[in-house]
Protein backbone atom coordinates (compact mmCIF):
# COMPACT_ATOMS: atom_id res chain seq x y z
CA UNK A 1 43.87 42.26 -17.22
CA UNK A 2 44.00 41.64 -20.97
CA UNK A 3 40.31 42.81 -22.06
CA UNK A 4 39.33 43.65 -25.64
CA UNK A 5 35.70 44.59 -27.20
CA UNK A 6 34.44 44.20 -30.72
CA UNK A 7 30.90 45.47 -31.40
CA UNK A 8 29.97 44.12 -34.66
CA UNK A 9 28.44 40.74 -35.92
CA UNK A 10 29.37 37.53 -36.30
CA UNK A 11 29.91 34.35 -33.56
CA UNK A 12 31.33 36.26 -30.09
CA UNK A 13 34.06 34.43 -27.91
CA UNK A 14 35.77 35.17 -24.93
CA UNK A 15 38.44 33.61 -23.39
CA UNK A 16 39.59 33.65 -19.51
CA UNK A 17 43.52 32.74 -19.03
CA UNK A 18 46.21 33.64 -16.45
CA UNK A 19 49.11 33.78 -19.38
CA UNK A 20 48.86 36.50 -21.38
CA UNK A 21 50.45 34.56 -24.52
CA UNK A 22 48.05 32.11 -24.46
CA UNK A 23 45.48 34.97 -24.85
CA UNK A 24 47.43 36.65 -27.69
CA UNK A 25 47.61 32.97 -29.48
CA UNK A 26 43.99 32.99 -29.05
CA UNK A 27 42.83 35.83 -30.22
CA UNK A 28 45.52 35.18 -33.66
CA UNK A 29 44.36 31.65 -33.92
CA UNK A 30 40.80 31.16 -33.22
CA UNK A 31 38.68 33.32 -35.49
CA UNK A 32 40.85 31.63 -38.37
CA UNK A 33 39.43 28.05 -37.16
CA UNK A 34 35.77 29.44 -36.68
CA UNK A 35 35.44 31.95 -39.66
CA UNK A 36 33.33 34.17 -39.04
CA UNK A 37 33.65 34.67 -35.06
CA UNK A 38 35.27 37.39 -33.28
CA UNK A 39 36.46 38.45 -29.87
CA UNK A 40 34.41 40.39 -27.80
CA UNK A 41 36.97 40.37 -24.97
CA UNK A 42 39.73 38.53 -23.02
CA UNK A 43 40.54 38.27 -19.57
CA UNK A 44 42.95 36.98 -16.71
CA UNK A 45 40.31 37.59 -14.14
CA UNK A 46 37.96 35.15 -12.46
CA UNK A 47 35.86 37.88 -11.27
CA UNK A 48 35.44 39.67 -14.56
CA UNK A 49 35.13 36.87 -16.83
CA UNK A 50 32.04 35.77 -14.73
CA UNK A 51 30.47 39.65 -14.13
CA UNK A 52 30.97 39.88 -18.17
CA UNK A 53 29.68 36.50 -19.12
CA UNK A 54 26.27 37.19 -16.40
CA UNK A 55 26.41 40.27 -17.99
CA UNK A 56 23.96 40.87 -21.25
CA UNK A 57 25.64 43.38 -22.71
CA UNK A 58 29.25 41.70 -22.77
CA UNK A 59 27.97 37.46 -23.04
CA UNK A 60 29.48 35.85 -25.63
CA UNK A 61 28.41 33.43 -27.92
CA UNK A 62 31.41 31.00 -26.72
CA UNK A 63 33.57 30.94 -23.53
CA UNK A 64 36.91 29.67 -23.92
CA UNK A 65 37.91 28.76 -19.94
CA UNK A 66 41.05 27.97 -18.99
CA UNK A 67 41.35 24.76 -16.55
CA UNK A 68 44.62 26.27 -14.22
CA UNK A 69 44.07 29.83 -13.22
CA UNK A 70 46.52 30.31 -10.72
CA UNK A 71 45.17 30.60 -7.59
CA UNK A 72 41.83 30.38 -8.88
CA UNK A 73 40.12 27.02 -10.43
CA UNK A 74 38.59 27.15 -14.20
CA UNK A 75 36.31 24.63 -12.41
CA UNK A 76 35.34 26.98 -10.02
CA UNK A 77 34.91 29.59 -12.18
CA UNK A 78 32.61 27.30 -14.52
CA UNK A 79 30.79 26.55 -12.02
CA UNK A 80 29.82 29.89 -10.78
CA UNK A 81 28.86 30.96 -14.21
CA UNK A 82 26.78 27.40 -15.58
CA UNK A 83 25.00 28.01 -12.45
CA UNK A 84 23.60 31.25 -12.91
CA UNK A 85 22.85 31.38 -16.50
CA UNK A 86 21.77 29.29 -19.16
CA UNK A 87 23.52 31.01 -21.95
CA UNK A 88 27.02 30.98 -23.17
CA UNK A 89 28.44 27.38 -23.85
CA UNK A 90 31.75 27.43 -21.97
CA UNK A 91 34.73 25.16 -24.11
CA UNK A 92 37.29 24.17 -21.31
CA UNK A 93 40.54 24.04 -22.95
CA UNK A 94 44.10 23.10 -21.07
CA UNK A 95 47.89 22.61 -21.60
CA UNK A 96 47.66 19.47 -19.14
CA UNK A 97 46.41 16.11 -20.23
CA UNK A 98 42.80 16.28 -20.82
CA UNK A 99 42.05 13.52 -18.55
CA UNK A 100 42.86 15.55 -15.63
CA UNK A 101 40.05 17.76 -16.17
CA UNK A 102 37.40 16.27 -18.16
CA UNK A 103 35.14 14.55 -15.61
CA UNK A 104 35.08 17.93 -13.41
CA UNK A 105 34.31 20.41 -16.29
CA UNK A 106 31.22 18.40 -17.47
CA UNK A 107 30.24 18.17 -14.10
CA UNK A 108 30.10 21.94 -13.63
CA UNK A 109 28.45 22.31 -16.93
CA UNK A 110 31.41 22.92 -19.96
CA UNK A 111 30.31 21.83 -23.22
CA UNK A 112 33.65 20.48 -24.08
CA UNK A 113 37.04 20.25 -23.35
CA UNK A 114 40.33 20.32 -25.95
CA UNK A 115 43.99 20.69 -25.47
CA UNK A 116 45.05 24.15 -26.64
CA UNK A 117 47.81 22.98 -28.78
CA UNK A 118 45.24 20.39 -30.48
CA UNK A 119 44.27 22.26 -33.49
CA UNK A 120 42.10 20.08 -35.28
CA UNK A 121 40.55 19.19 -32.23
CA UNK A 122 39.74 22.86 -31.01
CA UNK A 123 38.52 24.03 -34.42
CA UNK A 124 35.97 21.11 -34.57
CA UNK A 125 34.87 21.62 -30.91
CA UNK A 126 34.48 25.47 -31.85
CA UNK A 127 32.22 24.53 -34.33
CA UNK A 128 30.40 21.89 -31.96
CA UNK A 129 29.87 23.91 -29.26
CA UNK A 130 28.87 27.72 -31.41
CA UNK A 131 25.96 25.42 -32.94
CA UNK A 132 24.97 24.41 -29.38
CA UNK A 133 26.09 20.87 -29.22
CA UNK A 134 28.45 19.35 -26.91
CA UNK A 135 31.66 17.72 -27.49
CA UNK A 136 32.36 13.78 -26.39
CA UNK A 137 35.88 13.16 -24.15
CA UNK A 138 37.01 9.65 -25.19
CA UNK A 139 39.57 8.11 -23.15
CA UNK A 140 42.38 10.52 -22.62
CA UNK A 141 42.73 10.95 -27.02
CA UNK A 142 40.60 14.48 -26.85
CA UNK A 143 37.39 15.78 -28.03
CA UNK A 144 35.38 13.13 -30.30
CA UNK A 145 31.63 13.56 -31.13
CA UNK A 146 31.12 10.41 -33.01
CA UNK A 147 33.35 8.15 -30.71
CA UNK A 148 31.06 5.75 -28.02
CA UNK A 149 32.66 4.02 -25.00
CA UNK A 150 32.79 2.86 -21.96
CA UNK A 151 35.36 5.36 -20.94
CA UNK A 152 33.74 8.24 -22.73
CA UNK A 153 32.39 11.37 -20.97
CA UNK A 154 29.25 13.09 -22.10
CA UNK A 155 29.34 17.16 -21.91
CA UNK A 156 25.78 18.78 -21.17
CA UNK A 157 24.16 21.67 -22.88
CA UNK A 158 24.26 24.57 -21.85
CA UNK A 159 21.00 24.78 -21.05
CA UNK A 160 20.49 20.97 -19.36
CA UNK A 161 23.75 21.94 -17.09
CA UNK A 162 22.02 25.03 -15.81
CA UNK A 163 19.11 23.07 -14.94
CA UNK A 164 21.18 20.73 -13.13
CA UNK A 165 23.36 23.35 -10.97
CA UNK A 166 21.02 25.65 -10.54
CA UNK A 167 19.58 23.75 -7.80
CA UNK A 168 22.64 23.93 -5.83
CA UNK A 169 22.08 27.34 -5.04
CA UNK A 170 19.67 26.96 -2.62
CA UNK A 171 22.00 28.80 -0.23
CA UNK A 172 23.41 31.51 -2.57
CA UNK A 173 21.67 34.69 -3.87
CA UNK A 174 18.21 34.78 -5.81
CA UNK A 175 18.96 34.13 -9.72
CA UNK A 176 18.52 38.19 -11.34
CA UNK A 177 16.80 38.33 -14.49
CA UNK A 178 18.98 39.51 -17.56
CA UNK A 179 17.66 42.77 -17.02
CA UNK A 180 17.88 43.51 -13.63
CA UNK A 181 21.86 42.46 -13.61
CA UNK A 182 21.88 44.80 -16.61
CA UNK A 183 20.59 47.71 -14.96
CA UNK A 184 22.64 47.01 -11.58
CA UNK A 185 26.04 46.92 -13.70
CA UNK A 186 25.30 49.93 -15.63
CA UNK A 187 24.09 51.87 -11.99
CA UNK A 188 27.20 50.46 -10.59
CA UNK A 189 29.47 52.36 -13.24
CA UNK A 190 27.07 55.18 -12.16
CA UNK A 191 24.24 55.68 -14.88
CA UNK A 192 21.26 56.83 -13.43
CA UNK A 193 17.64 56.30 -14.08
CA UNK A 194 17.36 58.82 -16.79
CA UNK A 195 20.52 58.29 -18.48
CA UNK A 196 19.34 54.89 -18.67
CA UNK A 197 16.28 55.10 -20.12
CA UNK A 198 17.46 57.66 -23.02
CA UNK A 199 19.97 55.00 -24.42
CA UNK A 200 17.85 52.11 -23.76
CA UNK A 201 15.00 53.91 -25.66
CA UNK A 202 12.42 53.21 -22.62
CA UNK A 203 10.71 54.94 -20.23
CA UNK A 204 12.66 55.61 -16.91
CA UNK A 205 10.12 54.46 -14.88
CA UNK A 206 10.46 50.63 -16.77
CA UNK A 207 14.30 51.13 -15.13
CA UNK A 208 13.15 51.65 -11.98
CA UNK A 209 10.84 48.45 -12.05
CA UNK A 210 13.85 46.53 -13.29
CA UNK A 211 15.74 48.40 -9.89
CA UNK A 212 13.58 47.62 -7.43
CA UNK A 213 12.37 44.16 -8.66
CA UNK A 214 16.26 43.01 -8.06
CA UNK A 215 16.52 44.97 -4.34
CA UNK A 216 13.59 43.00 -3.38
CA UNK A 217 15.09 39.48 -4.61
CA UNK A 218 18.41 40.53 -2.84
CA UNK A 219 16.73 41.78 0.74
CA UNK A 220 18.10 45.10 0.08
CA UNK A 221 16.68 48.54 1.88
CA UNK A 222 18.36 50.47 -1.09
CA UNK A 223 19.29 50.41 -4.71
CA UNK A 224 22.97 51.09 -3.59
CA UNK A 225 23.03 48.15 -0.69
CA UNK A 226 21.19 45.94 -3.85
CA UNK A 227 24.30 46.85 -5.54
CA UNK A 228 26.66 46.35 -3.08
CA UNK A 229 25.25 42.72 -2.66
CA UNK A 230 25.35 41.56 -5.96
CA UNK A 231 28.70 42.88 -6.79
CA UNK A 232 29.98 41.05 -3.80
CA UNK A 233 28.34 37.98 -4.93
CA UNK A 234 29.87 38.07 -7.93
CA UNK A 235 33.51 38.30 -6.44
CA UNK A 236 32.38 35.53 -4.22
């Protein structure tokens, strides 16, 4: 795993990709077609770009997702993240004709899909999609917002996809607040209560709220079986 962390301002990506050159190229390339944006990390992991995207403390302000992960989907992986959180527009991007993909990823709730060697294309979807709009998938020639046709394929928000999927987990675990999958990924890497509380600048007792509030939407008898639930979840 590839993972990088920047903690100071400007537009936040992230990008999820099995090759590890593509991630280099991204990390050279993209900041230079959306000034002003940096990397807050990069992954070839399913499991982690989901956990960090869910995640408060590591969401970016743009997810770059890969289409072909290996073994894994990028529409999968969409999928599991559109339907847990509003936040984050995700910009598919591929090697493989964009036709191939473009249909499923606004189904599970992209913003947008580009080729990767598409330059133009990306940096105007980059911009699209960090201002919260969508981009529009014309007919197999890539990413057009002011194109209209029979063949084109509307992207969702972010926030009108989440709507949408969130429904389908009727059979999946309660939806955490921000805050409670904060404080059950920082007790995971073992922070307690107190520790907690003195870096967060609250009271520990607001931590424990947070704690217990998430055990009891997860059935759990104990803050360590909460844990153990939601980090299975998200492996799922």
């Amino acid at each position: 795993m590839n993972e990088h962390e920047h903690h100071d301002g400007g537009t936040t990506l992230a990008a999820v990709d099995n090759d590890a050159m593509t991630l280099m190229a991204l990390q050279a390339i993209t900041p230079k077609l959306l000034p002003g944006s940096r990397f807050l990390w990069t992954t070839d992991s399913p499991n982690t770009a989901v956990r960090n995207t869910l995640n408060p403390m590591t969401r970016p302000n743009v997810l770059l997702m890969d289409m072909s992960l290996g073994r894994d989907s990028g529409i999968t992986v969409c999928r599991r993240i559109r339907s847990r959180t509003p936040h984050t527009p995700i910009l598919a991007v591929t090697s493989f004709p964009l036709h191939l993909y473009a249909r499923s990823a606004a189904e599970v709730g992209a913003q947008g899909i580009v080729s990767k060697s598409d330059m133009p294309a990306l940096a105007k979807a980059l911009r699209l999609v960090a201002d919260g709009g969508t981009v529009t998938y014309d007919d197999g020639t890539g990413p057009d917002p002011m194109s209209a046709s029979d063949t084109e394929i509307t992207f969702e928000t972010a926030e009108t996809a989440h709507r949408r999927l969130a429904t389908d987990l009727s059979q999946d675990l309660p939806l955490l607040t921000d805050k409670e999958i904060e404080v059950l990924e920082m007790m995971s890497r073992g922070y307690t209560f107190e520790r907690l509380a003195k870096e967060w600048h609250i009271s520990s007792s607001t931590i424990r709220t947070h704690a217990h509030r998430a055990e009891k939407k997860l059935g759990a008898a104990t803050l360590a079986q909460a844990i153990a639930i939601w980090m299975s979840e998200e492996r799922a």
